[in-house]
Protein backbone atom coordinates (compact mmCIF):
# COMPACT_ATOMS: atom_id res chain seq x y z
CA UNK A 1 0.79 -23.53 68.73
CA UNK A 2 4.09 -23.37 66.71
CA UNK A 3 5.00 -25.65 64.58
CA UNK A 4 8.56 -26.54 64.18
CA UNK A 5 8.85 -27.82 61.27
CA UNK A 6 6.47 -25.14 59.12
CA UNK A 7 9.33 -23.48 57.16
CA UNK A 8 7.28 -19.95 57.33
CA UNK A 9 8.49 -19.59 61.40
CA UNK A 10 12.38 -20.94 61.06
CA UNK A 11 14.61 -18.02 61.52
CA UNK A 12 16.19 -16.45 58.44
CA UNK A 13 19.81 -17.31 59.70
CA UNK A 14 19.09 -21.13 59.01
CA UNK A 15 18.84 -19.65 55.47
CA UNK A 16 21.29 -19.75 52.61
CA UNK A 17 22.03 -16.03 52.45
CA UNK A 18 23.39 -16.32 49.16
CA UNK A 19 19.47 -17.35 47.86
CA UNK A 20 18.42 -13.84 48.75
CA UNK A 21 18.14 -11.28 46.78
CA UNK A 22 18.31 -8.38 48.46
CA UNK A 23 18.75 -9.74 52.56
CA UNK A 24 19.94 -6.93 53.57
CA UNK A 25 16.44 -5.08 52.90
CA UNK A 26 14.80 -8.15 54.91
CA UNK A 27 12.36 -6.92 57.67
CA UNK A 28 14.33 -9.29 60.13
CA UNK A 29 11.10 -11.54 61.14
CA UNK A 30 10.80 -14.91 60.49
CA UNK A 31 9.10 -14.75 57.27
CA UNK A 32 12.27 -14.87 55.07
CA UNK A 33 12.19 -18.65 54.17
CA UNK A 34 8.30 -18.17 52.90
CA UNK A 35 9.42 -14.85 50.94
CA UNK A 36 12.33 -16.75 49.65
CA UNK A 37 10.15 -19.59 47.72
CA UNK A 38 8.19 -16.80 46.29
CA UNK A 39 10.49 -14.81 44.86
CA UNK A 40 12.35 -17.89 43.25
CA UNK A 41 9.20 -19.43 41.95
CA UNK A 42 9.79 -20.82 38.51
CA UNK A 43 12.99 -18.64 38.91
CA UNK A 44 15.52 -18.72 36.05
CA UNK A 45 18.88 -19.21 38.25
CA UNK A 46 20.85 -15.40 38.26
CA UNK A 47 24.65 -16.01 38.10
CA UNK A 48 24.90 -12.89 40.22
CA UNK A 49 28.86 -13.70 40.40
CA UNK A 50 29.57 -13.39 36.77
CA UNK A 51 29.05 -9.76 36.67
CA UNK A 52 31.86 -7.79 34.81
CA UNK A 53 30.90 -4.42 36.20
CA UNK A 54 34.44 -4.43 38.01
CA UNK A 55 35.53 -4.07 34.05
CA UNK A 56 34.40 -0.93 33.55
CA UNK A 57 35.20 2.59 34.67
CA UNK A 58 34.05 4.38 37.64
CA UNK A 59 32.49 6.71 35.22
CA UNK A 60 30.81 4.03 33.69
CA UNK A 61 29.65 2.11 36.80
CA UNK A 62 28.31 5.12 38.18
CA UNK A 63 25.82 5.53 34.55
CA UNK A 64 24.53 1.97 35.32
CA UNK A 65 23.62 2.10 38.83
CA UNK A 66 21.84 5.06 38.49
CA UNK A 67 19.92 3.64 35.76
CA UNK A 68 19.56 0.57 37.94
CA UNK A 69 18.32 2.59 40.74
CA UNK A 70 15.26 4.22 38.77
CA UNK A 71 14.55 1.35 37.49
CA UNK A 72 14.10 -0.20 41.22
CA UNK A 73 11.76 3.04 42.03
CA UNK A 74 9.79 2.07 38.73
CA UNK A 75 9.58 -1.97 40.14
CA UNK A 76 8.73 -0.53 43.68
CA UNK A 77 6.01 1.84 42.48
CA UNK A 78 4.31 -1.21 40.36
CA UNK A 79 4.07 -3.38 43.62
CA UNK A 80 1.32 -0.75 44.83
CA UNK A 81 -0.17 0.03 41.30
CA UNK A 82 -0.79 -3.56 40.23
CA UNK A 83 -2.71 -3.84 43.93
CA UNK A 84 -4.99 -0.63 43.13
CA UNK A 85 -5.58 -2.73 39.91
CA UNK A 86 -6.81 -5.47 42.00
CA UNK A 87 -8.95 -3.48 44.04
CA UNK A 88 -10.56 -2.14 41.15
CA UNK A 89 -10.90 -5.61 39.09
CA UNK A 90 -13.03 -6.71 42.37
CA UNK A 91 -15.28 -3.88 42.51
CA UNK A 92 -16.17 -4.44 38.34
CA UNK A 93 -16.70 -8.77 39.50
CA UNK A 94 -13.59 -10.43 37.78
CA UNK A 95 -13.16 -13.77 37.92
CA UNK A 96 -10.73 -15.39 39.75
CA UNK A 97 -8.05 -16.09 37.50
CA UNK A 98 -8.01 -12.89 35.98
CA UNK A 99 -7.70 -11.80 40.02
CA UNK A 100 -5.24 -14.64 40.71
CA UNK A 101 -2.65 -13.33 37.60
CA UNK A 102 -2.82 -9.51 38.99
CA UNK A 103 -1.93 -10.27 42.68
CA UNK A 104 0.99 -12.76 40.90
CA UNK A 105 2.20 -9.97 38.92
CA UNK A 106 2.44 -7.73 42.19
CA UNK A 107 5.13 -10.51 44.00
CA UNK A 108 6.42 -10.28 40.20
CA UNK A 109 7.27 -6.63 40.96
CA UNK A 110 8.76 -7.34 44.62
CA UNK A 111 10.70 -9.55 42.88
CA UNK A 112 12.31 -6.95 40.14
CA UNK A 113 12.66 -4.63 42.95
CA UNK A 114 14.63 -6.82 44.76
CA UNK A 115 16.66 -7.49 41.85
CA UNK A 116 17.17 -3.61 40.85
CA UNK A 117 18.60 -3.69 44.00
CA UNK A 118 21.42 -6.22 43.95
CA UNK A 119 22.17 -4.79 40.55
CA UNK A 120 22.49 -1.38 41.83
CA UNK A 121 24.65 -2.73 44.34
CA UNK A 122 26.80 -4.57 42.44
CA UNK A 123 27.39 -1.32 40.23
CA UNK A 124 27.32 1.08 43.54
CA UNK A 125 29.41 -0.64 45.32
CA UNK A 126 26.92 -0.04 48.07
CA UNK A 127 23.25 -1.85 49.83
CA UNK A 128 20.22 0.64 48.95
CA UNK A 129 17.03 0.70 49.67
CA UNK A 130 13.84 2.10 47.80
CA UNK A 131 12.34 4.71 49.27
CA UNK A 132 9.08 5.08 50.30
CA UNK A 133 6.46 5.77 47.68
CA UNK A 134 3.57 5.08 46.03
CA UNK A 135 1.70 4.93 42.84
CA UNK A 136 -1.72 5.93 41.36
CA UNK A 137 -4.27 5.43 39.26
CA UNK A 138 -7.33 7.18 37.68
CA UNK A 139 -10.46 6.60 39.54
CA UNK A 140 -13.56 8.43 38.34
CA UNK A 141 -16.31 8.06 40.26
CA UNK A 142 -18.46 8.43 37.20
CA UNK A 143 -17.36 6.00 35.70
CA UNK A 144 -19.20 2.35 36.02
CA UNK A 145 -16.80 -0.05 37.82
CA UNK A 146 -16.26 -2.07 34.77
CA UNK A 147 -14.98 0.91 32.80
CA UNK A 148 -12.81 1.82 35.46
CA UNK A 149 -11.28 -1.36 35.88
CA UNK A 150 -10.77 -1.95 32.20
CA UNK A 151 -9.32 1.77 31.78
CA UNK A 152 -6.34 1.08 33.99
CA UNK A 153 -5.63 -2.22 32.73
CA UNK A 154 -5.38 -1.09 29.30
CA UNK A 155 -2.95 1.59 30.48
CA UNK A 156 -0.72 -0.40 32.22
CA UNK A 157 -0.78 -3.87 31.06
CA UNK A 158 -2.10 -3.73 27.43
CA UNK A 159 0.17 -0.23 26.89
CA UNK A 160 2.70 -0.12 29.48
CA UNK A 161 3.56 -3.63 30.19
CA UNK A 162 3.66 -4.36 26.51
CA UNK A 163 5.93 -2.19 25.23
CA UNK A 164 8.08 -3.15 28.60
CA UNK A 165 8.43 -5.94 26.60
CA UNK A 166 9.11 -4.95 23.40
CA UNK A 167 12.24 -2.65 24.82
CA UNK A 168 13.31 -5.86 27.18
CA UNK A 169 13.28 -7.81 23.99
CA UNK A 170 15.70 -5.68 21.86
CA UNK A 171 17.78 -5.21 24.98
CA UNK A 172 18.23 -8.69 25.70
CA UNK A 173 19.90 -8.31 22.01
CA UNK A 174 23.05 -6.23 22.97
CA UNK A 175 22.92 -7.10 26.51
CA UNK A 176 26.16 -9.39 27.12
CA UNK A 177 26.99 -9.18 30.51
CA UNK A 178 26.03 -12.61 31.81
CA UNK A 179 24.28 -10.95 35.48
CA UNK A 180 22.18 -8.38 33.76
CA UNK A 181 21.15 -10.96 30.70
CA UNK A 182 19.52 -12.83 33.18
CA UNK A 183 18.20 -10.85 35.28
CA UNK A 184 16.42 -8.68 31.79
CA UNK A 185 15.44 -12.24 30.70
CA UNK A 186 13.82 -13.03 34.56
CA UNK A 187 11.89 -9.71 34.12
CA UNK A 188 11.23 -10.00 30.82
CA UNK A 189 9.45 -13.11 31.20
CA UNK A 190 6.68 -12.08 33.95
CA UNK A 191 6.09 -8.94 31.57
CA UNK A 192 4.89 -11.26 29.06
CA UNK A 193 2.50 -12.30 31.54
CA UNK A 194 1.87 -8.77 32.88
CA UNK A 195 1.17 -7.99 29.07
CA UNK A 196 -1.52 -11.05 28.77
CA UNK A 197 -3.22 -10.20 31.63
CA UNK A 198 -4.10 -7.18 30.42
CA UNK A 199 -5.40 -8.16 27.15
CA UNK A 200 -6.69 -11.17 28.51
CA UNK A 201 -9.06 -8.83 31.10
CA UNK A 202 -9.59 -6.87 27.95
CA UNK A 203 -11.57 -9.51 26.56
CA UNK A 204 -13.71 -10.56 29.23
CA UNK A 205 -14.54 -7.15 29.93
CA UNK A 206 -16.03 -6.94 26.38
CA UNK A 207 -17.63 -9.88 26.51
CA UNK A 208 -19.25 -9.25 29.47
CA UNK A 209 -19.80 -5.54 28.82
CA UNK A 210 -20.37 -5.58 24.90
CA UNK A 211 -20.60 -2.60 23.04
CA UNK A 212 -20.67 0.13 26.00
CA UNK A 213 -16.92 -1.08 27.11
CA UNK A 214 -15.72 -1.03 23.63
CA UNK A 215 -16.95 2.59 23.31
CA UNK A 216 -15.36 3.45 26.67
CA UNK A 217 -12.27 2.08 25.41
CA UNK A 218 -12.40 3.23 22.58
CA UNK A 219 -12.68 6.94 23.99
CA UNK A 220 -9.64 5.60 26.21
CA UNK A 221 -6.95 4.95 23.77
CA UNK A 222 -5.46 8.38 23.04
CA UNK A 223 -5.31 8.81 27.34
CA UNK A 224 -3.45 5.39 27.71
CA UNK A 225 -0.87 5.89 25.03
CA UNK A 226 -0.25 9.90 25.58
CA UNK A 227 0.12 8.35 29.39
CA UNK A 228 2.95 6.09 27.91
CA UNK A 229 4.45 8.06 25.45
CA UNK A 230 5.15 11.08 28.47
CA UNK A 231 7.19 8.59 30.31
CA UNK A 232 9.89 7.85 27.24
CA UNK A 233 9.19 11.64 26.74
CA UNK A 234 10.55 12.68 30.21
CA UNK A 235 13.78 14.58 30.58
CA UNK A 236 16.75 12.22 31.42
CA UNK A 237 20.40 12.22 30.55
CA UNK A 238 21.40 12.17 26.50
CA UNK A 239 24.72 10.80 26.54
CA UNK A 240 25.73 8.94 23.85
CA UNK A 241 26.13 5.50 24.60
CA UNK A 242 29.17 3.36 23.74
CA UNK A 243 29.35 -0.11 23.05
CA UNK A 244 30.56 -0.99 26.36
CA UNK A 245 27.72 0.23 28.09
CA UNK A 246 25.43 -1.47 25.86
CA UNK A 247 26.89 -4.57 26.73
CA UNK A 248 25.22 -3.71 30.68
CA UNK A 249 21.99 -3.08 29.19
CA UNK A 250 21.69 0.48 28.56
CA UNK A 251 20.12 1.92 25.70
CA UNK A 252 19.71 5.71 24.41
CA UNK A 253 16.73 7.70 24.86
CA UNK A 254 16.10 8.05 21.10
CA UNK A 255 16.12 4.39 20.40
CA UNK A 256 13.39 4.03 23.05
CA UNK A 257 11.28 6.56 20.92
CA UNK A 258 11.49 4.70 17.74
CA UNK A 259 10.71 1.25 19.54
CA UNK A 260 7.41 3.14 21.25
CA UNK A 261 6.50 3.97 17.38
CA UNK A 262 6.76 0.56 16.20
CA UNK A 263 4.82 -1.08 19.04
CA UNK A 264 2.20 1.55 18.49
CA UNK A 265 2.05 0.87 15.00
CA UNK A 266 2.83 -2.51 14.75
CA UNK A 267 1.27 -4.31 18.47
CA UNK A 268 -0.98 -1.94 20.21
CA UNK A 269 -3.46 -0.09 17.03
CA UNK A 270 -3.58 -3.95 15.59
CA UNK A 271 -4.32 -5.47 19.28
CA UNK A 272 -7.20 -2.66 20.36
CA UNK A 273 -8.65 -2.96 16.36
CA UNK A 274 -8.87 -6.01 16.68
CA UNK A 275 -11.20 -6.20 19.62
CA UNK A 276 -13.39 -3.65 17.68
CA UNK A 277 -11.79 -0.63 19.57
CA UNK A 278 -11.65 2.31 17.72
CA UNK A 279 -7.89 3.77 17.88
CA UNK A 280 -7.99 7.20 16.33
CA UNK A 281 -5.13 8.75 14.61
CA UNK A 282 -3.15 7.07 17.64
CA UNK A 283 -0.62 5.61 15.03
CA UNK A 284 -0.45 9.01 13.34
CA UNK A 285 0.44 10.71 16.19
CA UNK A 286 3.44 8.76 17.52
CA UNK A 287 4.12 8.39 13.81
CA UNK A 288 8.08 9.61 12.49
CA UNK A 289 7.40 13.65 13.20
CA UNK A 290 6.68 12.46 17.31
CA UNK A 291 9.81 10.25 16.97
CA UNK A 292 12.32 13.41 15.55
CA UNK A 293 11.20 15.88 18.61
CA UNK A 294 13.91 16.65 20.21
CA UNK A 295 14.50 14.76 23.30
CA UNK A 296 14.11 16.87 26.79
CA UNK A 297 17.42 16.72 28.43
CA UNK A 298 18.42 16.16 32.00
CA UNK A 299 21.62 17.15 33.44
CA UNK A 300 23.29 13.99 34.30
CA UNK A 301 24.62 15.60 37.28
CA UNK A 302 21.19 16.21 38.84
CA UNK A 303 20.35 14.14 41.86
CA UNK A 304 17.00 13.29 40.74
CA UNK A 305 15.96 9.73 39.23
CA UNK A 306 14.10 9.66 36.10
CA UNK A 307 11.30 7.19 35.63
CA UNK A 308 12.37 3.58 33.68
CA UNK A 309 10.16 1.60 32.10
């Protein structure tokens, strides 16, 4: 029997478009109104009108969007890997916060998806979509569940997710654009909580595992930061980076390289020491000679996306 007042079955034309944030990639059932209150949940309000992207060159424009587009790839890919995570955190008996937090962080990710989207548009000039896709994660059969489970989280929520946070912070610096300060703040603010989770799963795992998941992570931690440090490592386009474009959030690949040092040295080695995980010569190694390599290049004129944190 349908109900008519149960706001998950009124048709998404009785909605305010403008709420949306990407309708045009809506499925066109009556689910919008439902998806709607989840993706504004505790929402900081995006002034999506404010943008000053029609203030810079064509040239310019074209930089950001593509940026904006890999960065909706990178938010679309997450939806699926934060749902392996969950599968795995079942099979090793998490509780149910811990279980609650991941499954919040994957509508977190529809959510920055969505809003790579509009920003891409707004740069583009033009309504995209993400293509279809999907993540993975390790899964070694040897391994006991627990291990498993723990593995993956530290790679991308204590790792990943953290130093997504550290970059979103210093870009939130130079970023004055009023859209994209928001919408770096809105995604900087479920990373924190992306981040937490992880370490958060990180303890209970040793508690409830004791010394064999520290050793397992402690063999872990050169695989979960060389996993990292190969994504700021990736080719992508060197361009210097003026001012202006710094203004719309961009930053250049080198800068990203020193950041990934300091979070190493100064957030991640501290964090897993802490716990009583062994971390190697992990500092060492993404130490100032990783920094100076010279950065892989890709021809800005390639179709291809490069991966965004």
């Amino acid at each position: 029997m349908q109900l008519p007042n149960d706001p998950r079955r009124l048709p998404a034309e009785t909605l305010n478009r403008d709420s949306l944030l990407s309708p045009w990639w809506l499925s066109g059932e009556p689910l919008a109104r439902q998806h709607d209150r989840l993706m504004c949940d505790n929402a900081l309000e995006i002034p999506w009108d404010q943008s000053t992207a029609g203030e810079l060159s064509d040239e310019h424009r074209a930089r950001v969007a593509r940026v904006w587009r890999a960065r909706t790839r990178a938010e679309y890919l997450a939806v699926s890997t934060f749902e392996y995570l969950s599968v795995d955190m079942v099979a090793a008996g998490a509780p149910p916060d811990i279980l609650s937090f991941c499954h919040q962080a994957a509508i977190d990710e529809i959510r920055h998806t969505e809003m790579c989207l509009r920003m891409t548009q707004i740069y583009e000039g033009e309504t995209v979509t993400p293509a279809p896709d999907l993540s993975g994660m390790a899964n070694d059969p040897e391994l006991p569940k627990l291990h498993q489970a723990i593995t993956n989280s530290m790679l991308l929520n204590c790792v990943v997710e953290t130093f997504a946070c550290t970059i979103l912070a210093i870009v939130l610096e130079q970023t004055t654009d009023p859209t994209a300060n928001a919408v770096y703040k809105r995604i900087l603010s479920d990373e924190i909580g992306h981040a937490r989770l992880g370490w958060a799963f990180l303890r209970w795992g040793i508690d409830t595992g004791g010394d064999s998941v520290i050793k397992a992570c402690s063999d872990k931690v050169d695989f979960v930061v060389k996993s990292a440090a190969n994504v700021v490592d990736a080719p992508r386009p060197k361009e210097e980076i003026p001012d202006v474009l710094r203004a719309h959030g961009m930053m250049h690949p080198s800068e990203e390289r020193v950041i990934f040092s300091d979070c190493v040295r100064e957030v991640l080695a501290p964090g897993f020491t802490g716990l009583g995980i062994d971390v190697g010569n992990v500092v060492d190694d993404y130490g100032a000679e990783w920094v100076a390599r010279p950065i892989a290049e890709l021809d800005p004129n390639e179709k291809e996306e490069w991966q965004a944190l």
